[in-house]
N, C-alpha and C. Protein backbone atom coordinates (compact mmCIF):
# COMPACT_ATOMS: atom_id res chain seq x y z
N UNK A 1 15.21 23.25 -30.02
CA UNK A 1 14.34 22.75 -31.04
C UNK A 1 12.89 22.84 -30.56
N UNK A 2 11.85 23.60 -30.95
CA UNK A 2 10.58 23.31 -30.89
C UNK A 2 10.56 22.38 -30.75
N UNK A 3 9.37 21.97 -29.76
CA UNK A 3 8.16 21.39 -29.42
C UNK A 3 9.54 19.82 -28.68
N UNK A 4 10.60 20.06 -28.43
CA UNK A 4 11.49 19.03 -27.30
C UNK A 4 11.42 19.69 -26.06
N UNK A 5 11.10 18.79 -24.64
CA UNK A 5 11.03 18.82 -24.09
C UNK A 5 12.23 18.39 -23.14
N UNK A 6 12.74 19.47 -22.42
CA UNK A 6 14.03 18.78 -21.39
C UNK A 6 13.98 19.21 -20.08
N UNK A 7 14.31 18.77 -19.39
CA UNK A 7 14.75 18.67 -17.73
C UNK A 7 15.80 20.00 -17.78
N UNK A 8 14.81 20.60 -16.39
CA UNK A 8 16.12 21.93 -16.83
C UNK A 8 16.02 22.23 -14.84
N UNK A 9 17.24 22.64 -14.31
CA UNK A 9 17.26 23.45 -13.10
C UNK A 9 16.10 24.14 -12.85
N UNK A 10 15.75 24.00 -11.59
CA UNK A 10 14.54 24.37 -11.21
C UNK A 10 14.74 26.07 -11.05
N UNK A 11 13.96 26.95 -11.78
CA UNK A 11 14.18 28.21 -11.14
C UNK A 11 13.35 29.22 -10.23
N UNK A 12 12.75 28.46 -9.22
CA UNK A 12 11.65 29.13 -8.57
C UNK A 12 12.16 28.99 -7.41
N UNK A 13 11.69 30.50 -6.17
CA UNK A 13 11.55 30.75 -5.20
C UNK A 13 10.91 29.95 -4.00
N UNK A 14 11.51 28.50 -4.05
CA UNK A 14 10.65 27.57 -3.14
C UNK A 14 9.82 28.05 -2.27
N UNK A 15 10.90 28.54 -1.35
CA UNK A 15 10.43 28.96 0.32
C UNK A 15 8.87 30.01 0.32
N UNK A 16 9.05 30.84 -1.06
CA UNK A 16 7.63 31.68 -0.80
C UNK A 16 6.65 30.91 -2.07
N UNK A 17 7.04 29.76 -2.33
CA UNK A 17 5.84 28.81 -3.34
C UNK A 17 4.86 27.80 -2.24
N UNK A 18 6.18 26.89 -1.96
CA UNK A 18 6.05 25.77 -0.91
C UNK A 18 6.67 26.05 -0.07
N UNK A 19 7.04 26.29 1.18
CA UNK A 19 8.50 26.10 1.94
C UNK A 19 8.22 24.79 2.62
N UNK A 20 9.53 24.30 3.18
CA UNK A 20 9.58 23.14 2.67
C UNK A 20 9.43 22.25 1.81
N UNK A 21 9.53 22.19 0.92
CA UNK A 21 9.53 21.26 -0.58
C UNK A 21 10.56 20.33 -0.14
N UNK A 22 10.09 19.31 -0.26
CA UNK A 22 11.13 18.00 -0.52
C UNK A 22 11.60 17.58 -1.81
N UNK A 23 11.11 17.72 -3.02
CA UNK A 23 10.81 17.42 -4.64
C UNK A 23 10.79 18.77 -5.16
N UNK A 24 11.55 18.89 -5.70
CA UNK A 24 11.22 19.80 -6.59
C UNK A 24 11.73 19.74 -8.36
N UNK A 25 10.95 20.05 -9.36
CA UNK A 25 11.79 19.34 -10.74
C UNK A 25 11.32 20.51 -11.92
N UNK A 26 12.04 20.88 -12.84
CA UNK A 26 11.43 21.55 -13.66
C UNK A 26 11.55 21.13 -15.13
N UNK A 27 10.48 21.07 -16.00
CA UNK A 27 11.24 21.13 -17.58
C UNK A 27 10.27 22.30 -18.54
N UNK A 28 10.91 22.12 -19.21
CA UNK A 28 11.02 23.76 -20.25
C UNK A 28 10.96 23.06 -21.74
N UNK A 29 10.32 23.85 -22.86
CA UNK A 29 9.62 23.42 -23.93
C UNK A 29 9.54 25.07 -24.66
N UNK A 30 10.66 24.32 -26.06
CA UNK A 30 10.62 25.86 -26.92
C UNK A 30 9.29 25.89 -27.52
N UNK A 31 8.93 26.77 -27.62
CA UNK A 31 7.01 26.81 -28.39
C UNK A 31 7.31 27.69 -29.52
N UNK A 32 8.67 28.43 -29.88
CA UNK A 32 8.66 29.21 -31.13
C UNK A 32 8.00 30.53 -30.62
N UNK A 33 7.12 30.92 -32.05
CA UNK A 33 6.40 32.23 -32.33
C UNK A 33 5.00 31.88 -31.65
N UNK A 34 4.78 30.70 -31.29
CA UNK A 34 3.39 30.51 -30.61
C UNK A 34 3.22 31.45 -29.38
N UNK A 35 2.06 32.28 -29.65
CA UNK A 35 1.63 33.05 -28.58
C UNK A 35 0.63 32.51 -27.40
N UNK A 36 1.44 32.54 -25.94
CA UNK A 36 0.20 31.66 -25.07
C UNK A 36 0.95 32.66 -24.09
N UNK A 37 -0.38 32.83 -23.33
CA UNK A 37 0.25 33.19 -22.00
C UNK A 37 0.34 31.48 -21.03
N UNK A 38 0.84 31.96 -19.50
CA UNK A 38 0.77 31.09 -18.75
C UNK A 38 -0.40 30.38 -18.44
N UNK A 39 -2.03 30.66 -18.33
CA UNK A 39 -2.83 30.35 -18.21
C UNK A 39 -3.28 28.86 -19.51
N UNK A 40 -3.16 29.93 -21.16
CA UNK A 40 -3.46 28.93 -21.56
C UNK A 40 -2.48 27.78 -22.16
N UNK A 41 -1.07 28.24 -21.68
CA UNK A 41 -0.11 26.60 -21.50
C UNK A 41 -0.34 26.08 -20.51
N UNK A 42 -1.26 26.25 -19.45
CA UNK A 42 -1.35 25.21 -18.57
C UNK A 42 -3.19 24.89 -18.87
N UNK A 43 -3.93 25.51 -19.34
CA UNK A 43 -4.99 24.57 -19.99
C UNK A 43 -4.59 23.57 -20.60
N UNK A 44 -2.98 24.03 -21.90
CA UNK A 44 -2.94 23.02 -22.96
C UNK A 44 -2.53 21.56 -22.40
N UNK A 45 -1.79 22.19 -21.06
CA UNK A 45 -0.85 20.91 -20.50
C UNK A 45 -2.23 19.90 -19.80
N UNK A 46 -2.85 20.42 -18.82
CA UNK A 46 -3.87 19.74 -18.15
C UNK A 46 -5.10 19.43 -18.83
N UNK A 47 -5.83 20.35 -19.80
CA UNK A 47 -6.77 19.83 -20.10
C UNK A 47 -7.24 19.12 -21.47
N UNK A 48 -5.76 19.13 -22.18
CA UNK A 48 -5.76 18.37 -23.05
C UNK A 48 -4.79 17.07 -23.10
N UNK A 49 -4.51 16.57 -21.96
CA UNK A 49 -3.16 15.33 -21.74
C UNK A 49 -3.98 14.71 -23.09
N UNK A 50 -2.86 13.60 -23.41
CA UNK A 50 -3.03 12.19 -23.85
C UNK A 50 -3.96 11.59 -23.14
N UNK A 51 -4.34 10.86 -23.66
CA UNK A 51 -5.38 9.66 -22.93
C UNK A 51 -5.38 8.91 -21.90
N UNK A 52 -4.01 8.09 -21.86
CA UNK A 52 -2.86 7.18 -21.04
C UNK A 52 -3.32 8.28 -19.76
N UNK A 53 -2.84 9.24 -20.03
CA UNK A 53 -2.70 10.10 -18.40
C UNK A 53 -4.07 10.45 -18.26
N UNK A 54 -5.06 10.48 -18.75
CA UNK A 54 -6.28 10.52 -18.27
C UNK A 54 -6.54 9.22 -17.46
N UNK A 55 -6.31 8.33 -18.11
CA UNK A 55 -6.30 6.74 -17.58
C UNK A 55 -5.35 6.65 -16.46
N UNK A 56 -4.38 7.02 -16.70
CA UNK A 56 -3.37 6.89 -14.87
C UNK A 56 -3.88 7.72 -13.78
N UNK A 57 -4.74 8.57 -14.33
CA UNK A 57 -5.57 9.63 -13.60
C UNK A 57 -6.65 8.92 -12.55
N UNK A 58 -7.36 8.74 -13.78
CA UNK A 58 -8.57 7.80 -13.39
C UNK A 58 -8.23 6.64 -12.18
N UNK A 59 -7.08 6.12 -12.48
CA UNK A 59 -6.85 4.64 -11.94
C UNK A 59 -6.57 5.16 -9.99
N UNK A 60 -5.42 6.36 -10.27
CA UNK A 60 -5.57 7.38 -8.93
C UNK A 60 -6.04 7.34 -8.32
N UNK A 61 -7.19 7.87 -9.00
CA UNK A 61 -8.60 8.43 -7.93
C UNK A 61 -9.11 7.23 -7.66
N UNK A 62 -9.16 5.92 -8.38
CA UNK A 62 -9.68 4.55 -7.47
C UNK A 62 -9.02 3.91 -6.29
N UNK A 63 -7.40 4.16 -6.62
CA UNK A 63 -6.65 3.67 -5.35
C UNK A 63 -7.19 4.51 -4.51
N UNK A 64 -6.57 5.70 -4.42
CA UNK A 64 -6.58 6.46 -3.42
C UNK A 64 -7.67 6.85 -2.82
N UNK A 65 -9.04 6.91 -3.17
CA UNK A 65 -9.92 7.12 -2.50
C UNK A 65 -10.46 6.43 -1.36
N UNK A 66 -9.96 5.21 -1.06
CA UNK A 66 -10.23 4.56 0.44
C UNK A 66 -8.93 5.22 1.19
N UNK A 67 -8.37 5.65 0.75
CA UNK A 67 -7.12 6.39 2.05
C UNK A 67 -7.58 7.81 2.15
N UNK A 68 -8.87 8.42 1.86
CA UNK A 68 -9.45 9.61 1.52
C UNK A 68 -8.40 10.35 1.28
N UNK A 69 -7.69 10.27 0.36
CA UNK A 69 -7.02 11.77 -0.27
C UNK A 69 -8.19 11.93 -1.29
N UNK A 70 -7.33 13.16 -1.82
CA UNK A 70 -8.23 14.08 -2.79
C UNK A 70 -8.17 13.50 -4.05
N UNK A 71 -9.10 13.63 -4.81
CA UNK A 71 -9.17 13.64 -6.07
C UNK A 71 -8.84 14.36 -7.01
N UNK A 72 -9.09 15.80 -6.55
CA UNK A 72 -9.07 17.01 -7.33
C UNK A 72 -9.21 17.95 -5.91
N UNK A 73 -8.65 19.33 -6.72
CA UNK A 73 -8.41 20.72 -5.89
C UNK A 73 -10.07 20.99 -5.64
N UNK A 74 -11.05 20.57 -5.80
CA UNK A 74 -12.34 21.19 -5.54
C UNK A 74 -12.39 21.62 -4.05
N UNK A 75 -13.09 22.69 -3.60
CA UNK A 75 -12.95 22.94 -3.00
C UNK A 75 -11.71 23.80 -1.83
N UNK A 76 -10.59 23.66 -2.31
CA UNK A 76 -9.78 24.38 -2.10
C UNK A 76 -9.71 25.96 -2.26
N UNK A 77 -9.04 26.30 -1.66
CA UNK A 77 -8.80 27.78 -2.04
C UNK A 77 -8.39 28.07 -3.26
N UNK A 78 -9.08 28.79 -4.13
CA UNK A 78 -9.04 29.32 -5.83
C UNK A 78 -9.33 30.54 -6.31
N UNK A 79 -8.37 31.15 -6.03
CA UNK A 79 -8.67 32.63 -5.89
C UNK A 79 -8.84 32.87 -7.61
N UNK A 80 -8.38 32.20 -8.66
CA UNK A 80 -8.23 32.58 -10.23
C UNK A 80 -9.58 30.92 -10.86
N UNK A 81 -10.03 30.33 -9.95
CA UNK A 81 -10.70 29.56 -10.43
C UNK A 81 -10.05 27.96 -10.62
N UNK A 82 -10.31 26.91 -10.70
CA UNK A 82 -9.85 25.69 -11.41
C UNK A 82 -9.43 25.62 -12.94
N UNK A 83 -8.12 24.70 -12.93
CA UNK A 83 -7.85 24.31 -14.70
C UNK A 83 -7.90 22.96 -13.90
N UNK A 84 -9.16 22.33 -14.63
CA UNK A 84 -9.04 20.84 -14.48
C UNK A 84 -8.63 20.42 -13.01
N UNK A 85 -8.24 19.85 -12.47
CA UNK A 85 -8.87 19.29 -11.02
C UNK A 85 -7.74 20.61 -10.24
N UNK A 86 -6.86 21.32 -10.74
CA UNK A 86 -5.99 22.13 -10.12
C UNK A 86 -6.62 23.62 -9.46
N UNK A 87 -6.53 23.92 -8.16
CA UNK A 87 -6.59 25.39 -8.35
C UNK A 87 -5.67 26.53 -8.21
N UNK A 88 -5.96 27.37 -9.07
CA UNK A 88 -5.07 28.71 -9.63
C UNK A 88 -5.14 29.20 -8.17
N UNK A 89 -3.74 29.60 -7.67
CA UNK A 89 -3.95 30.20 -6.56
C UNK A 89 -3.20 31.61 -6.75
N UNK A 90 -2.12 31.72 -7.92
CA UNK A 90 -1.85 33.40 -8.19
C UNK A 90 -1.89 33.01 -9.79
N UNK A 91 -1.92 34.23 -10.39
CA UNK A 91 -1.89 34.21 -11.84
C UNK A 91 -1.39 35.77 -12.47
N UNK A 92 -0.47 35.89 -13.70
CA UNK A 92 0.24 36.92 -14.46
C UNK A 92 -0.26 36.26 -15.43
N UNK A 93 -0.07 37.11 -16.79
CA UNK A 93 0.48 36.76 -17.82
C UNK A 93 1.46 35.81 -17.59
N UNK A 94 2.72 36.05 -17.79
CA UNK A 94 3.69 35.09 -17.69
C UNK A 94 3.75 33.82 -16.71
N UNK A 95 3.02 34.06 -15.71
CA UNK A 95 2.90 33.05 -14.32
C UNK A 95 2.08 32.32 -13.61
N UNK A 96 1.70 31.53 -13.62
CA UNK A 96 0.36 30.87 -12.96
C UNK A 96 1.23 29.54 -12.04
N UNK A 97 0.26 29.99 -10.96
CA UNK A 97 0.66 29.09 -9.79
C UNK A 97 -0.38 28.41 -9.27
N UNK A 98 -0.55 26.68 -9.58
CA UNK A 98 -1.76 25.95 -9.26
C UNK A 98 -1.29 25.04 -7.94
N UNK A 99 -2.63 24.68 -7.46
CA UNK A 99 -2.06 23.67 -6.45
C UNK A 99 -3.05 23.48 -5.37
N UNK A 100 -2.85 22.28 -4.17
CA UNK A 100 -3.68 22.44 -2.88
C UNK A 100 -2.65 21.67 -2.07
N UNK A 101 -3.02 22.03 -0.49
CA UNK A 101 -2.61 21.45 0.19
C UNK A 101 -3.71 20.09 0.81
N UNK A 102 -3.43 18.84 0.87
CA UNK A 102 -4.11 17.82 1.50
C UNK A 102 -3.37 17.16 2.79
N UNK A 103 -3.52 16.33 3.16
CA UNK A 103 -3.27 15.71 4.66
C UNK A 103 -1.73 14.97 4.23
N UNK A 104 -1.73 14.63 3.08
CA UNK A 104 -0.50 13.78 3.42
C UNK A 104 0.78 14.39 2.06
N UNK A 105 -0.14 15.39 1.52
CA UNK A 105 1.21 16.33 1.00
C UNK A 105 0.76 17.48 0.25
N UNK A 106 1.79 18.54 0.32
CA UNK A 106 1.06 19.87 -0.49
C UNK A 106 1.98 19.76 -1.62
N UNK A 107 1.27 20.49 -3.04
CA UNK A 107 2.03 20.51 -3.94
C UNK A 107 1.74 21.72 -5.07
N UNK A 108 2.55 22.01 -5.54
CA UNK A 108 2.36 23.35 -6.36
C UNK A 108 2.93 22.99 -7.61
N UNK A 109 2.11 23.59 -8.86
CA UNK A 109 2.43 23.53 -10.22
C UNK A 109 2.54 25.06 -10.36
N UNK A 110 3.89 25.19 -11.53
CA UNK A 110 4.01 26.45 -11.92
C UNK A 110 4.26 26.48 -13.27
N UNK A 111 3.43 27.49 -14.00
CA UNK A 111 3.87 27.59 -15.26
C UNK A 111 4.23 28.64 -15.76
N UNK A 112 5.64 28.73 -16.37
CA UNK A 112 5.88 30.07 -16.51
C UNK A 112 6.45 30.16 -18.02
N UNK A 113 6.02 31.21 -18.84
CA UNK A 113 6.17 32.03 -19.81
C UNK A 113 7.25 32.98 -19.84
N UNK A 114 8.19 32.70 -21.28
CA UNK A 114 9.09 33.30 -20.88
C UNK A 114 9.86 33.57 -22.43
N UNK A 115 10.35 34.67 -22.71
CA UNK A 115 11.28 34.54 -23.86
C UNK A 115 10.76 35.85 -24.77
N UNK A 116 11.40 36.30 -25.78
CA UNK A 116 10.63 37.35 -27.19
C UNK A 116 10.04 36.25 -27.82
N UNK A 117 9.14 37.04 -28.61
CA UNK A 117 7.65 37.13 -29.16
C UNK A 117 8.50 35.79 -30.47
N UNK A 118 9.73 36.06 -30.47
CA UNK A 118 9.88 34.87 -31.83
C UNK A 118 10.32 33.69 -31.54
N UNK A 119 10.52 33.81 -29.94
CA UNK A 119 11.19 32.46 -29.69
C UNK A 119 10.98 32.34 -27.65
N UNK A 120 9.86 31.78 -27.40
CA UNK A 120 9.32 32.00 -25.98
C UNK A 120 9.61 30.48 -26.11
N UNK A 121 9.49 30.16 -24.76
CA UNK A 121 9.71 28.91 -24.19
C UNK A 121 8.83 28.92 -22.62
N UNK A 122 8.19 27.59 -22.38
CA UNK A 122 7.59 27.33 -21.09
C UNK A 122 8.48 26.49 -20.49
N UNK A 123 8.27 26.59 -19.16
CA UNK A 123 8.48 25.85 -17.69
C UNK A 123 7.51 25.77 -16.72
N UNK A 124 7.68 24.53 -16.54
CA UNK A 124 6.98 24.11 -15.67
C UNK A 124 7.38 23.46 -14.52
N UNK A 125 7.19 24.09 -13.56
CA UNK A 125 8.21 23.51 -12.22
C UNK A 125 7.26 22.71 -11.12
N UNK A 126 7.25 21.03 -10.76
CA UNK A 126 6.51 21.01 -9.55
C UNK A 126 7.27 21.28 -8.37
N UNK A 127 6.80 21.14 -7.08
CA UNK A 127 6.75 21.34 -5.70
C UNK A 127 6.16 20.59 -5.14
N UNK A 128 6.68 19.45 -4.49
CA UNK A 128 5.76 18.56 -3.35
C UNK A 128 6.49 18.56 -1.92
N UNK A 129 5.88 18.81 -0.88
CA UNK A 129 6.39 18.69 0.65
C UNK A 129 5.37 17.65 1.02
N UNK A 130 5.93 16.74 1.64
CA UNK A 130 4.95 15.59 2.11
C UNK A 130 5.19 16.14 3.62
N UNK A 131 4.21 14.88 4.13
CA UNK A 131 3.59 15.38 5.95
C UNK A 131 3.56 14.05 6.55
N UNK A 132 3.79 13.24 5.96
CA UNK A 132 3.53 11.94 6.61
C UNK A 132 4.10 10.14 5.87
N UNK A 133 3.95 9.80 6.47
CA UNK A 133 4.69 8.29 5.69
C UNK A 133 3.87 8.10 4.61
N UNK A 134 2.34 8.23 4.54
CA UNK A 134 1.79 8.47 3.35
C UNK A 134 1.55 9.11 1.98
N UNK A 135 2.32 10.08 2.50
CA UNK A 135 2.84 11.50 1.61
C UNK A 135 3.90 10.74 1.41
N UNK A 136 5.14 10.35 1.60
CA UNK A 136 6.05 9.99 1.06
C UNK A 136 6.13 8.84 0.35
N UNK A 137 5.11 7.41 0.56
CA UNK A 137 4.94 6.74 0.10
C UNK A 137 4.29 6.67 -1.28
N UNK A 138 3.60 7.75 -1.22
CA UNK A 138 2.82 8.47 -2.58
C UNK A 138 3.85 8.76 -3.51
N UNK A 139 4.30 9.61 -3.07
CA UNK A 139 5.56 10.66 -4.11
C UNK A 139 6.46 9.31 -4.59
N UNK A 140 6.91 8.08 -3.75
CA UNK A 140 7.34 7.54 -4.00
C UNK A 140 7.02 6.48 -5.50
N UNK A 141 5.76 6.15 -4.95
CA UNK A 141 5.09 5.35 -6.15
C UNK A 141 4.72 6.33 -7.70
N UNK A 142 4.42 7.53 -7.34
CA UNK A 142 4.19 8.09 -8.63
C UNK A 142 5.31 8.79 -9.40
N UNK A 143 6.86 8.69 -8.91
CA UNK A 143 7.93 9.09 -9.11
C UNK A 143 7.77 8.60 -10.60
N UNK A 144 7.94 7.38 -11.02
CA UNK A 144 8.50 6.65 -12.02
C UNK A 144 7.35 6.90 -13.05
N UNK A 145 6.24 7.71 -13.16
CA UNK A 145 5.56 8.57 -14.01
C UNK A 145 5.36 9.97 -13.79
N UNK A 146 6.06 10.30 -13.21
CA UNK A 146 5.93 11.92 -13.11
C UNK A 146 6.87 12.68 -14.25
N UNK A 147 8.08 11.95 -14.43
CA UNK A 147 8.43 12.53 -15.83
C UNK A 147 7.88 12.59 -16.94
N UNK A 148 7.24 11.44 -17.11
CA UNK A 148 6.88 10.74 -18.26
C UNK A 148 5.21 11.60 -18.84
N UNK A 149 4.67 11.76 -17.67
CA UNK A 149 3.61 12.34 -17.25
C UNK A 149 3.75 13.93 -17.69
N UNK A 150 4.41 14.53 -17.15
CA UNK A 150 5.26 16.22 -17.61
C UNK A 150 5.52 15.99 -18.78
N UNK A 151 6.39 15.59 -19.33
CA UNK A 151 7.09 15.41 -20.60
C UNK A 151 6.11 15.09 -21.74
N UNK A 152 5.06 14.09 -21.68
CA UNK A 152 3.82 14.58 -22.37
C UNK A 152 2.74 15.17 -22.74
N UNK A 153 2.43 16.07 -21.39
CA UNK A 153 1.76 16.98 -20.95
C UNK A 153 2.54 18.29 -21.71
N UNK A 154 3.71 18.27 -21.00
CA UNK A 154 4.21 19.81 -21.94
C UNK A 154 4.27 20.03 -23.68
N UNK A 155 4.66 18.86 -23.95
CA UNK A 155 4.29 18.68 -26.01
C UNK A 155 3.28 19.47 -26.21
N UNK A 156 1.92 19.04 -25.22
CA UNK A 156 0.88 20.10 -26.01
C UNK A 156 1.13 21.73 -25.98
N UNK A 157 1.83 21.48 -25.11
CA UNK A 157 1.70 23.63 -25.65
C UNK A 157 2.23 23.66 -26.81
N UNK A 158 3.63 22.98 -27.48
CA UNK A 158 4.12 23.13 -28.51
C UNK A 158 2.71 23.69 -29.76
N UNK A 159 2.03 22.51 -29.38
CA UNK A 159 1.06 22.25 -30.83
C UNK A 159 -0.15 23.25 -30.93
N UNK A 160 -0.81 23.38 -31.99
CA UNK A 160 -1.57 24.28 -32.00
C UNK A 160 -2.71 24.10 -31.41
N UNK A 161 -3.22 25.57 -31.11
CA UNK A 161 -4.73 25.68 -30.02
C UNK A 161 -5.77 24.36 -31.00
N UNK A 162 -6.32 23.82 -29.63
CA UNK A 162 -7.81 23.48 -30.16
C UNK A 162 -8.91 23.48 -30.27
């Protein structure tokens, strides 16, 4: 069914994304006849969230900034440029691979394009390897919105450009 979002088997090549990944999760979203490549379903996903996740965003970057993690990929290696605090580190048509590595975990977003022209569907797979009790303590606390977080994020590709 267009524009439902479900939890699907992860289908990516960990070891040459992340190796080592501890987390890994994917979900997938029919989009129909909507034409997007990978690039701009992951504008739709990141730079148009809901509000709420702008706000859980925001709240982030206040905790975490006395434990100096990052805020955003700035500065990172970006060989295709930034979408919103992420950087593009390979990019296809069909494939875009965002992400950075920081001190207490690396993590990779993938968005991939996939299907005929009348009936394509996205996935989106993360990747997190943590490095430290802090890295895991992280992944831990943001577990219980990371679905919730994806799962509203991916709706927007369903819907039309804005």
């Amino acid at each position: 069914m267009i524009g439902t979002v479900r939890e699907v088997t992860p289908n990516v090549d960990a070891g040459t994304l992340l190796a080592g990944a501890q987390f890994i999760d994917a979900f997938r979203v029919e989009i129909g006849a909507t034409a997007v490549n990978a690039r701009e379903a992951c504008v739709r996903m990141v730079l148009h969230w809901p509000r709420w996740v702008d706000a859980l965003v925001r709240l982030r970057n206040i905790l975490v900034r006395p434990f100096g993690l990052k805020t955003s990929g700035e500065g990172a290696p970006a060989p295709y440029g930034l979408i919103g605090l992420f950087p593009v580190v390979s990019e296809t048509p069909e494939r875009l691979v965002a992400g950075f590595n920081d001190s207490h975990l690396d993590f990779r977003l993938v968005v991939e394009v996939a299907g005929t022209p009348a009936s394509r569907q996205v996935t989106s797979t993360t990747l997190v390897r943590t490095h430290n009790l802090l890295g895991r303590t992280y992944l831990a606390l943001i577990m219980p919105f990371h679905k919730l977080v994806v799962r509203s994020m991916m709706k927007r590709i369903a819907e039309p450009a804005r």
